[in-house]
C-alpha atoms as a PDB file:
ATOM      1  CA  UNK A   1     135.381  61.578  78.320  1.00  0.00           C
ATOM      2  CA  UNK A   2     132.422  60.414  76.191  1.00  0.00           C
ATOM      3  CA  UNK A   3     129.428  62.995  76.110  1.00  0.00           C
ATOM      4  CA  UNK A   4     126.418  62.462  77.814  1.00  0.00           C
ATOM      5  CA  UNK A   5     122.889  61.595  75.662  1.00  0.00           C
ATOM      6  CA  UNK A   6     121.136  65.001  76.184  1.00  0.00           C
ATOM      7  CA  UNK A   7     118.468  63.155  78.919  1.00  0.00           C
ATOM      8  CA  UNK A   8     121.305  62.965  81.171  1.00  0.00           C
ATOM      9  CA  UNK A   9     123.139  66.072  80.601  1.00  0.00           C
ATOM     10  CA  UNK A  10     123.089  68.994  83.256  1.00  0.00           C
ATOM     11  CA  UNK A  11     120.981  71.707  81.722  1.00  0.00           C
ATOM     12  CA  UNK A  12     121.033  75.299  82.824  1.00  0.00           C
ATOM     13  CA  UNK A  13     117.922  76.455  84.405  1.00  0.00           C
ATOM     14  CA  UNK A  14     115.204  77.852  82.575  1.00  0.00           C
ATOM     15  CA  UNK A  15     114.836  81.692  82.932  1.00  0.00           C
ATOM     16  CA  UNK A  16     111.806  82.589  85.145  1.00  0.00           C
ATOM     17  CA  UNK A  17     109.133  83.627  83.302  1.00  0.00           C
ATOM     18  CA  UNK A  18     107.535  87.333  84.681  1.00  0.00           C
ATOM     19  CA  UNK A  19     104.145  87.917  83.874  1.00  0.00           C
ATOM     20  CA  UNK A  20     101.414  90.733  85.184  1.00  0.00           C
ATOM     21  CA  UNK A  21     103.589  92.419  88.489  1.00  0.00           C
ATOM     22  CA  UNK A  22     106.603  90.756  89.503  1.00  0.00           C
ATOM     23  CA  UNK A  23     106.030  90.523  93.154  1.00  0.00           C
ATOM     24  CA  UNK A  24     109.099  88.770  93.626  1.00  0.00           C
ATOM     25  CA  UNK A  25     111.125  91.992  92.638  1.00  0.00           C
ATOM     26  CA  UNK A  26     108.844  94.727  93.730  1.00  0.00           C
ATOM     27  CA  UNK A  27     108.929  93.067  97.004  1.00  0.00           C
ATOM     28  CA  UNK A  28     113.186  93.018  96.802  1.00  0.00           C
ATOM     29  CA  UNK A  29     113.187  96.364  95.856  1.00  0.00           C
ATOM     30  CA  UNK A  30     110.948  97.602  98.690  1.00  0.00           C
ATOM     31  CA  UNK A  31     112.786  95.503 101.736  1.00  0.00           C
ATOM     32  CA  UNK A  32     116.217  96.777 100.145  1.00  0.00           C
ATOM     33  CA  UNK A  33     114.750 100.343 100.657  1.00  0.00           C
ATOM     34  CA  UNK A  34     113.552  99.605 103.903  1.00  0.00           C
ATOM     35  CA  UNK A  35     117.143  97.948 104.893  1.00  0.00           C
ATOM     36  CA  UNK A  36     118.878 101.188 103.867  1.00  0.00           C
ATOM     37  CA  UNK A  37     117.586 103.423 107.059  1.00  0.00           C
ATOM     38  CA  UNK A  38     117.428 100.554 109.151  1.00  0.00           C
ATOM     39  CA  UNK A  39     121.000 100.068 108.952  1.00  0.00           C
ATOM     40  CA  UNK A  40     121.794 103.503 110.006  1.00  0.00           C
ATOM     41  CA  UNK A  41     119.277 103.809 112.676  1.00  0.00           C
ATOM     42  CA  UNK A  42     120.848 106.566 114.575  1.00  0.00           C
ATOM     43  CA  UNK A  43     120.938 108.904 111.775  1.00  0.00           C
ATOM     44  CA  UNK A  44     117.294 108.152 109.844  1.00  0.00           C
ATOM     45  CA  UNK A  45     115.344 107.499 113.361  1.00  0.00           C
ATOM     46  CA  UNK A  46     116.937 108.860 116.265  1.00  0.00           C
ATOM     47  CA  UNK A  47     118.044 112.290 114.626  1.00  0.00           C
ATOM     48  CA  UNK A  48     114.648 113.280 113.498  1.00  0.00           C
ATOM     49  CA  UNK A  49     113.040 112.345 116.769  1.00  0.00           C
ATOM     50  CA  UNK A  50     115.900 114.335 118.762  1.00  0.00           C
ATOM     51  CA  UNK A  51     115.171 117.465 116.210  1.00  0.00           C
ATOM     52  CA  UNK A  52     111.268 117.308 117.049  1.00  0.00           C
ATOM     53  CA  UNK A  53     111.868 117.468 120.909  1.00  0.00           C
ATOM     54  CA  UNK A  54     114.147 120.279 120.480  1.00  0.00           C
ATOM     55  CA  UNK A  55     111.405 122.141 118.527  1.00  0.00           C
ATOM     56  CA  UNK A  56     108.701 121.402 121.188  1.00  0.00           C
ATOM     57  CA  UNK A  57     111.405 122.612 123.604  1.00  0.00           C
ATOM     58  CA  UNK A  58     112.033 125.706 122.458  1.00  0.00           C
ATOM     59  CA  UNK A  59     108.466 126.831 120.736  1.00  0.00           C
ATOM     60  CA  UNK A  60     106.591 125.102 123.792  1.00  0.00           C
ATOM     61  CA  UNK A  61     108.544 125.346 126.737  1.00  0.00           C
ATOM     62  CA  UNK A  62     110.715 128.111 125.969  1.00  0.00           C
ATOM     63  CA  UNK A  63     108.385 130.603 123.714  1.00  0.00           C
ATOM     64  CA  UNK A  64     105.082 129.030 124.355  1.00  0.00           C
ATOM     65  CA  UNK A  65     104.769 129.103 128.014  1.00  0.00           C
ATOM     66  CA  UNK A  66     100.659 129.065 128.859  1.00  0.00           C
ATOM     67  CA  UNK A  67      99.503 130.760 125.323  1.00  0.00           C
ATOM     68  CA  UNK A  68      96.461 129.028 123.500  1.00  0.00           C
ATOM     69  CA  UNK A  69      95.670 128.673 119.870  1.00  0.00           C
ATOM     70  CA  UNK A  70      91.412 129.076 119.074  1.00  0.00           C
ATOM     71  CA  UNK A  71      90.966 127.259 123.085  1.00  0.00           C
ATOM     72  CA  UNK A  72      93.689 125.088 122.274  1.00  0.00           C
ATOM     73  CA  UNK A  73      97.352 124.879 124.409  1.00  0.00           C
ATOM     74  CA  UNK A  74     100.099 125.736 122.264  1.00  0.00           C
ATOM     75  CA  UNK A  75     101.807 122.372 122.187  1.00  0.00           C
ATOM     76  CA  UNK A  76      99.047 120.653 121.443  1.00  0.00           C
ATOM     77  CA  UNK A  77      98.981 123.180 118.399  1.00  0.00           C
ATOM     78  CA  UNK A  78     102.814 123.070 117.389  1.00  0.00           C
ATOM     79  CA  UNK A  79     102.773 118.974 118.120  1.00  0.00           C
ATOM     80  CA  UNK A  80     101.093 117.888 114.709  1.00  0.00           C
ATOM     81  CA  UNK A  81     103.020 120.275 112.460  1.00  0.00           C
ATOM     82  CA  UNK A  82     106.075 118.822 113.996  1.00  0.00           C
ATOM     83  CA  UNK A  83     105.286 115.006 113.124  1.00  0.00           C
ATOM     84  CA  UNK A  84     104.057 116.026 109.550  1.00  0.00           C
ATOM     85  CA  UNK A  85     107.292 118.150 109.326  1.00  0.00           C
ATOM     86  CA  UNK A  86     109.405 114.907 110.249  1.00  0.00           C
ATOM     87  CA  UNK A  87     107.214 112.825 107.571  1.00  0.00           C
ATOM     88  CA  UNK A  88     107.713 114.938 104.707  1.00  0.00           C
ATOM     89  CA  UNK A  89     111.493 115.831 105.656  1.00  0.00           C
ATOM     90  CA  UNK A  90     112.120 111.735 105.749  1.00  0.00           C
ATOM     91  CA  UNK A  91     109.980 110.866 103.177  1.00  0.00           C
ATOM     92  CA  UNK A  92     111.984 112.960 100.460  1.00  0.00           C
ATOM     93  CA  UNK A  93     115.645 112.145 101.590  1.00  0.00           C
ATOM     94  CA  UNK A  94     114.633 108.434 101.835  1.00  0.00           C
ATOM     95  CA  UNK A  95     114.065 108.129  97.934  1.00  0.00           C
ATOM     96  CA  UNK A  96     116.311 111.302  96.729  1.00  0.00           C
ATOM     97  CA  UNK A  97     119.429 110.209  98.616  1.00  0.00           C
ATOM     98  CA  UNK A  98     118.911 106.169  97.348  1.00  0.00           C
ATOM     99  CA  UNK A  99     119.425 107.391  93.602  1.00  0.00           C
ATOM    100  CA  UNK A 100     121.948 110.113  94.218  1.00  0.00           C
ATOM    101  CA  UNK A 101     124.029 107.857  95.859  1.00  0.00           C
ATOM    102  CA  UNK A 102     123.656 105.021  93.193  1.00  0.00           C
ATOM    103  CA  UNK A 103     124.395 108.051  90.566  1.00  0.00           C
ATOM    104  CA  UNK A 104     127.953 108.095  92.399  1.00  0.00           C
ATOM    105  CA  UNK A 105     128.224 104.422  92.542  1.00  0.00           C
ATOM    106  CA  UNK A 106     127.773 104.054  88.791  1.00  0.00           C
ATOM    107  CA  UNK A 107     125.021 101.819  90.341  1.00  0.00           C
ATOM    108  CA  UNK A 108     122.280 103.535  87.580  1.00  0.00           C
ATOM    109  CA  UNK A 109     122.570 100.640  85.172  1.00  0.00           C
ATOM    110  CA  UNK A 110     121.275  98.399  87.935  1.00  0.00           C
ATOM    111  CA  UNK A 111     117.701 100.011  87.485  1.00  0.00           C
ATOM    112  CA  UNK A 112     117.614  98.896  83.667  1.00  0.00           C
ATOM    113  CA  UNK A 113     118.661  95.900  84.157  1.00  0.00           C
ATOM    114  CA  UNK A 114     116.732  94.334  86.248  1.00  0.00           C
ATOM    115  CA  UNK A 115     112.944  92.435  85.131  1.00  0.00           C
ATOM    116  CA  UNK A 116     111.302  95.643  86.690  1.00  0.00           C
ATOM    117  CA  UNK A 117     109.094  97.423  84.873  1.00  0.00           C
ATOM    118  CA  UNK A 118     109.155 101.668  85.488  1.00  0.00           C
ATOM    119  CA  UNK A 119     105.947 101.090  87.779  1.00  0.00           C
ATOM    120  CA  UNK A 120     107.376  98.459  90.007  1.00  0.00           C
ATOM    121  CA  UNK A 121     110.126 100.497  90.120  1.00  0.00           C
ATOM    122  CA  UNK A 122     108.015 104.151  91.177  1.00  0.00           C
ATOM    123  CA  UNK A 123     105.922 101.608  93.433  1.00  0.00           C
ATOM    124  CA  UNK A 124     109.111  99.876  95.274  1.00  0.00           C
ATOM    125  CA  UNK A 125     111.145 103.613  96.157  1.00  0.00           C
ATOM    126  CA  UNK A 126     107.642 105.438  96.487  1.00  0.00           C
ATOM    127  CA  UNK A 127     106.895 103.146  99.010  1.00  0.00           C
ATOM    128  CA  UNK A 128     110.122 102.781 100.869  1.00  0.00           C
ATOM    129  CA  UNK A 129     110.596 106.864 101.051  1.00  0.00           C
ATOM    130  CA  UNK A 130     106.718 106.442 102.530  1.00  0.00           C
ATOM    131  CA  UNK A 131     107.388 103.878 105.183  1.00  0.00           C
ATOM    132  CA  UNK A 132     110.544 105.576 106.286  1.00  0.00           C
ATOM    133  CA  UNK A 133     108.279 108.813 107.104  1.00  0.00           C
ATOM    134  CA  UNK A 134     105.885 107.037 108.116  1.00  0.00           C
ATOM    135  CA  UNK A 135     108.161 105.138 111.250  1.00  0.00           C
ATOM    136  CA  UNK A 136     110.058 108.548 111.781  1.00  0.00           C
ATOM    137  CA  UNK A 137     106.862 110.422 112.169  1.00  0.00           C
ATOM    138  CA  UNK A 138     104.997 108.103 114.864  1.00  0.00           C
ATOM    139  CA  UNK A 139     108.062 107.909 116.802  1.00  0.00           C
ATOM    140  CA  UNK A 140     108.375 111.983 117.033  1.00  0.00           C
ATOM    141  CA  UNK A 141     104.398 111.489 117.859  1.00  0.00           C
ATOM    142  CA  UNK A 142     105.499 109.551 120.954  1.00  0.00           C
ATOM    143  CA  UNK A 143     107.991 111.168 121.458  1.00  0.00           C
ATOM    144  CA  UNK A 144     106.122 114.626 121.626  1.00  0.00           C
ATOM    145  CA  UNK A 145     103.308 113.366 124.299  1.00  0.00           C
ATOM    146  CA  UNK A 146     104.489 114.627 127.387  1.00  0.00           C
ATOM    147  CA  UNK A 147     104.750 117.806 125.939  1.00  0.00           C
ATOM    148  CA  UNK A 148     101.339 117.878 124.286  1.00  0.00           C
ATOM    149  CA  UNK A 149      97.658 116.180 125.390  1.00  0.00           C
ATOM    150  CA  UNK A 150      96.588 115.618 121.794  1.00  0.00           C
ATOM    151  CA  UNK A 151      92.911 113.922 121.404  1.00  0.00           C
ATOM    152  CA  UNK A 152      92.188 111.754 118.179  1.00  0.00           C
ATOM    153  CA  UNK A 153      89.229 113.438 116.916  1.00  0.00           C
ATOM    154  CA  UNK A 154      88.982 112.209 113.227  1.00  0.00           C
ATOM    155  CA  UNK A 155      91.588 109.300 112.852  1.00  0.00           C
ATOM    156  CA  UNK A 156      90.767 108.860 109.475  1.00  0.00           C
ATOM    157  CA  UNK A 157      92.296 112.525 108.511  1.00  0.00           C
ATOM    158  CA  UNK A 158      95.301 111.327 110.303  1.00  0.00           C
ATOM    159  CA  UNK A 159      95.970 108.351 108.498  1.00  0.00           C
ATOM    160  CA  UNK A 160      94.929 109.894 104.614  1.00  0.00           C
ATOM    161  CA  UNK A 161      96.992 113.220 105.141  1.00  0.00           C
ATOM    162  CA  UNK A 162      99.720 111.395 106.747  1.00  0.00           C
ATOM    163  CA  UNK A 163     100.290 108.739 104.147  1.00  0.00           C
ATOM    164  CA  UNK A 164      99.261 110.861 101.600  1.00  0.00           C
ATOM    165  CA  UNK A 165     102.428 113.078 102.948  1.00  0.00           C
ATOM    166  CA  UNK A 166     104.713 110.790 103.056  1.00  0.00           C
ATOM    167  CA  UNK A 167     103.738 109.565  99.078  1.00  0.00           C
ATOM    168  CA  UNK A 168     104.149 113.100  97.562  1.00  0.00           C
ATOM    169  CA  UNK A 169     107.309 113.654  99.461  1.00  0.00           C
ATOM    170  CA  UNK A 170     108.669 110.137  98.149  1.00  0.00           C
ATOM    171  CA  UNK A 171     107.646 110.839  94.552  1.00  0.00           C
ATOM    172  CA  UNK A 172     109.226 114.661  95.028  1.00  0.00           C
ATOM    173  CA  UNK A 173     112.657 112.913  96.220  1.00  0.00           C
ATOM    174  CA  UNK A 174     112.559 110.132  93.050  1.00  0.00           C
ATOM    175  CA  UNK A 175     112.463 113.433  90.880  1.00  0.00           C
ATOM    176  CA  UNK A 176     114.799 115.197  92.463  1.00  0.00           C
ATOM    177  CA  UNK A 177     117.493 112.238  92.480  1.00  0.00           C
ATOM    178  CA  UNK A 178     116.715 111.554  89.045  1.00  0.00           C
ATOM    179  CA  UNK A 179     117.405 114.874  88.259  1.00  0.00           C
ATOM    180  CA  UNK A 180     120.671 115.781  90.244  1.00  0.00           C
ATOM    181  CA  UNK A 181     123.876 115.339  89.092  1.00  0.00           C
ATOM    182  CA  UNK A 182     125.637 116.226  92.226  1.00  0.00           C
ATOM    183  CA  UNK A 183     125.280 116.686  95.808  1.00  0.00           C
ATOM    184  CA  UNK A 184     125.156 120.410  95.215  1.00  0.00           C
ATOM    185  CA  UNK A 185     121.863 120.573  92.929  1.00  0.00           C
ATOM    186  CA  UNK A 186     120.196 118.002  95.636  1.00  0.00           C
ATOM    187  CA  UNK A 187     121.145 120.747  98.514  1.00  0.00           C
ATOM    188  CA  UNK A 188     119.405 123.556  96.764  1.00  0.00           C
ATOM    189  CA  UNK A 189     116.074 121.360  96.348  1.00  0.00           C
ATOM    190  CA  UNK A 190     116.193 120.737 100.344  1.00  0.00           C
ATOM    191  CA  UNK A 191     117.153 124.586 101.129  1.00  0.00           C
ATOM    192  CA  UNK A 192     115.577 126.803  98.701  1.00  0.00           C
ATOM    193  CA  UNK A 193     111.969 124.681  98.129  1.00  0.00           C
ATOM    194  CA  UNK A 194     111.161 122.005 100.606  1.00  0.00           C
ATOM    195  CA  UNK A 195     112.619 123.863 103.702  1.00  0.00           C
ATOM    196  CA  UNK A 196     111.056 127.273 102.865  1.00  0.00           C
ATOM    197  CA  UNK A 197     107.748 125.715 101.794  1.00  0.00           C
ATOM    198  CA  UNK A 198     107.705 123.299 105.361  1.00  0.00           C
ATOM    199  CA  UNK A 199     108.488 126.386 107.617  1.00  0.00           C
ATOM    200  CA  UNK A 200     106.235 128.836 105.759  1.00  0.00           C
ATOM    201  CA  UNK A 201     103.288 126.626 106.278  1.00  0.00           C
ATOM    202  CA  UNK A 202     101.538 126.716 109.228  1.00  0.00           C
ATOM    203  CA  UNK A 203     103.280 124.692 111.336  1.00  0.00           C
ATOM    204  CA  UNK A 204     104.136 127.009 114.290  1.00  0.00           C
ATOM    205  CA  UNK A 205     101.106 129.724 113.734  1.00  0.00           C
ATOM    206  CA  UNK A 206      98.048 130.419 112.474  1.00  0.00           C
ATOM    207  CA  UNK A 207      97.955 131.307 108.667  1.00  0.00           C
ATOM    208  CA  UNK A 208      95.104 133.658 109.444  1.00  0.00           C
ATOM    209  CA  UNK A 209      97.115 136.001 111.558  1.00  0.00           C
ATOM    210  CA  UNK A 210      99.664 136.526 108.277  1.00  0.00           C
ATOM    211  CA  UNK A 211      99.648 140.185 106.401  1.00  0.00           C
ATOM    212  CA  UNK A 212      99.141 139.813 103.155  1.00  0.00           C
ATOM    213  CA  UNK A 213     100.254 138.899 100.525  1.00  0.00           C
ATOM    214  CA  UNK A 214     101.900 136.181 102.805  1.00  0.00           C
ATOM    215  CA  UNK A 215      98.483 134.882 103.382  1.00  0.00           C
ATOM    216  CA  UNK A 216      97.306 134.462 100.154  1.00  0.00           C
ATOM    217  CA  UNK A 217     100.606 133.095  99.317  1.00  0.00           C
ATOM    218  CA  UNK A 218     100.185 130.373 101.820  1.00  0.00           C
ATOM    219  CA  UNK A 219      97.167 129.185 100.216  1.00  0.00           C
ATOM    220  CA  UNK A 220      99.074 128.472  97.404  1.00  0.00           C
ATOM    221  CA  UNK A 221     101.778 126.143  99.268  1.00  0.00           C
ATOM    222  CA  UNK A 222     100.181 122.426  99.690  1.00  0.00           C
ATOM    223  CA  UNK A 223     101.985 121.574 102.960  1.00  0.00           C
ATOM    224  CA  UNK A 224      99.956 123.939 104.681  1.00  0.00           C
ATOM    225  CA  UNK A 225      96.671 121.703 103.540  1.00  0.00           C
ATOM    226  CA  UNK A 226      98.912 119.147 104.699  1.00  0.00           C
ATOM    227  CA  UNK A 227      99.775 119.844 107.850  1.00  0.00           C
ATOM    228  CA  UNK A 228      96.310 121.473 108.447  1.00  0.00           C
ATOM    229  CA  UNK A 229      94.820 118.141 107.625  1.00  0.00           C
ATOM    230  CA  UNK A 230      96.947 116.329 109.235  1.00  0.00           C
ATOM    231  CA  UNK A 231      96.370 118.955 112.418  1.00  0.00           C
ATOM    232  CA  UNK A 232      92.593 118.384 112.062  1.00  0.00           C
ATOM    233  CA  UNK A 233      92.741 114.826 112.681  1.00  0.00           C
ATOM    234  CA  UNK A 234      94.226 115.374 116.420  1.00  0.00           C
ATOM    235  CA  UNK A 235      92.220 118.637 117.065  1.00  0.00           C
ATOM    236  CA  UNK A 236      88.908 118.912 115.260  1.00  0.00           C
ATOM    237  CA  UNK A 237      90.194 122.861 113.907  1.00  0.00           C
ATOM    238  CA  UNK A 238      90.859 123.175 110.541  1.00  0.00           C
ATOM    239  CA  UNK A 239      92.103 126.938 109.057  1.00  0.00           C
ATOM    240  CA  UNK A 240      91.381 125.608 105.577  1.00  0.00           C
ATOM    241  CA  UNK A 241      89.079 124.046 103.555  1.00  0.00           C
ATOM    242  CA  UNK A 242      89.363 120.659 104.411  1.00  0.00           C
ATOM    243  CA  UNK A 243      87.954 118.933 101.510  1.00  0.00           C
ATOM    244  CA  UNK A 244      90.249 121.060  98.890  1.00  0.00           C
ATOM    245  CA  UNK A 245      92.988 119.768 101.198  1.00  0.00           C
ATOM    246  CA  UNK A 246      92.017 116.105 100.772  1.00  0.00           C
ATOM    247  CA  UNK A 247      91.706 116.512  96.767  1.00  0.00           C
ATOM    248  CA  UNK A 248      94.570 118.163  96.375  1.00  0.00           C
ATOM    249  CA  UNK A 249      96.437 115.321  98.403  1.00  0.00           C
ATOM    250  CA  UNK A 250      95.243 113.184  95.913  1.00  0.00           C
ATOM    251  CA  UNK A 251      95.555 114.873  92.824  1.00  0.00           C
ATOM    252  CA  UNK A 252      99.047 115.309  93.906  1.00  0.00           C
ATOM    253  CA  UNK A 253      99.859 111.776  94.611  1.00  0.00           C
ATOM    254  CA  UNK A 254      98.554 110.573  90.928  1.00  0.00           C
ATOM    255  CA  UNK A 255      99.957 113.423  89.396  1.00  0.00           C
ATOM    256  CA  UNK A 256     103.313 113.164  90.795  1.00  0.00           C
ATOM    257  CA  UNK A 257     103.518 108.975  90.231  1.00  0.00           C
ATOM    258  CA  UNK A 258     102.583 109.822  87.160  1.00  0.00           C
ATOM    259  CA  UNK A 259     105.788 112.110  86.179  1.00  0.00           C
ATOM    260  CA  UNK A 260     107.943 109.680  88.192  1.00  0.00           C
ATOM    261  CA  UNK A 261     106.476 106.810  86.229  1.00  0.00           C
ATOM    262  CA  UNK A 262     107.226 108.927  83.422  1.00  0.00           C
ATOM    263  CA  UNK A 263     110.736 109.954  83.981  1.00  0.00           C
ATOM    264  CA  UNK A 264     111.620 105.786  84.428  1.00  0.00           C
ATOM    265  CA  UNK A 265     110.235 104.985  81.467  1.00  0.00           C
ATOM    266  CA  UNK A 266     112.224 107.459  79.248  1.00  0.00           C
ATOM    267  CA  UNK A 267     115.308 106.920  81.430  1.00  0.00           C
ATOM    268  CA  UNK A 268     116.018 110.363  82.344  1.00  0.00           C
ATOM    269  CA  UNK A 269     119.092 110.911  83.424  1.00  0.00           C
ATOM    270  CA  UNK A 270     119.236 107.464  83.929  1.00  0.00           C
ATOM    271  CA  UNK A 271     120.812 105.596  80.336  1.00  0.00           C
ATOM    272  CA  UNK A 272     122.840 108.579  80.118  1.00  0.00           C
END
């Protein structure tokens, strides 16, 4: 077989050249995090909706009965707490349950490997965690209506608090995945901070009627700003301050990127 002149001979392709953001792979990364709870609809959608209505059924139905909150019915109350609860709950195990489970896969390397940079990388599970909240939380919303006549008083408070949410609770789950070795450590991040710190925040009371030093305390956890936001949106009421609330949302997001950007870039836990 005589060899070809090198104008004729088949040439592998060139490599493709990244410069600035690779769209290309931010946008892979973010659709494969999108795929993952799609594909298991029943557990990431329908169980968090199913959770919500048996809330509203026992605190509103059950408990509630005709009881008003500051001139406002009870549900109506309760209804907003319960969305935000299902955003930040979804939010977290989105991105903390994507790297835990590619820890067991030996799936790890596949973050290095790739032309991401550790941006791209916080952007494309940041986001996913986000959107996954996002969906769960304005399906509970709908699905919490007949229960609850909530009004849209400031929409803008809904949409800033709720994404805002929904970020800090993605970042909080790419740390905590990055940090677990096992499904054990990830369990006592769910029971002993995020569930104590959801419940203990406003979402079925009033702060205000807390003894102290519970109240103070409180003031101290940022899902109640969150959910007290996110609650002033729909009904106008507001227990807190509701521009501290709004900078802390943001201070949060930026600062909590930040570490996650951080943690990518030296590898933690990651090229070890």
């Amino acid at each position: 077989m005589r060899d070809l002149p090198l104008d004729e001979a088949v040439l592998p392709p060139e490599p493709r050249a990244y410069h600035g953001i690779n769209w290309e792979g931010l946008k892979t990364l973010y659709a494969r995090e999108v795929r993952r709870f799609m594909k298991v609809g029943m557990q990431t959608l329908a169980a968090p909706v199913v959770t919500a209505l048996l809330y509203m059924l026992v605190f509103v139905v059950a408990v509630g009965g005709g009881r008003e909150v500051h001139g406002v019915a009870y549900g109506a109350f309760v209804a907003p707490g319960l969305v935000m609860m299902q955003i930040l709950s979804n939010a977290f195990a989105n991105s903390s349950s994507s790297l835990l489970q590619a820890k067991f896969n030996g799936l790890m390397g596949d973050f290095i490997t790739p032309p991401l940079s550790p941006a791209e990388q916080v952007i494309g599970f940041g986001a996913g965690a986000a959107t996954r909240g996002i969906v769960v939380g304005l399906i509970s919303l709908l699905a919490v209506l007949p229960f609850a006549r909530l009004p849209l008083n400031q929409a803008w408070a809904v949409l800033y608090f709720g994404v805002g949410a929904a970020l800090i609770m993605g970042f909080i789950g790419i740390m905590a995945g990055l940090w677990s070795e096992k499904f054990d450590h990830m369990a006592a991040v769910t029971n002993f901070v995020i569930m104590p710190m959801t419940f203990l925040s406003g979402t079925f009371y009033l702060v205000e009627r807390l003894p102290e030093p519970f109240r103070t305390a409180s003031h101290y956890n940022p899902f109640f700003y969150l959910i007290d936001g996110f609650r002033y949106g729909f009904l106008g009421q507001a227990e807190s301050n509701l521009w501290v609330g709004a900078a802390m949302t943001a201070i949060l997001v930026f600062a909590l990127g930040w570490t996650c950007l951080w943690m990518f870039r030296v590898g933690y836990k990651i090229k070890t």
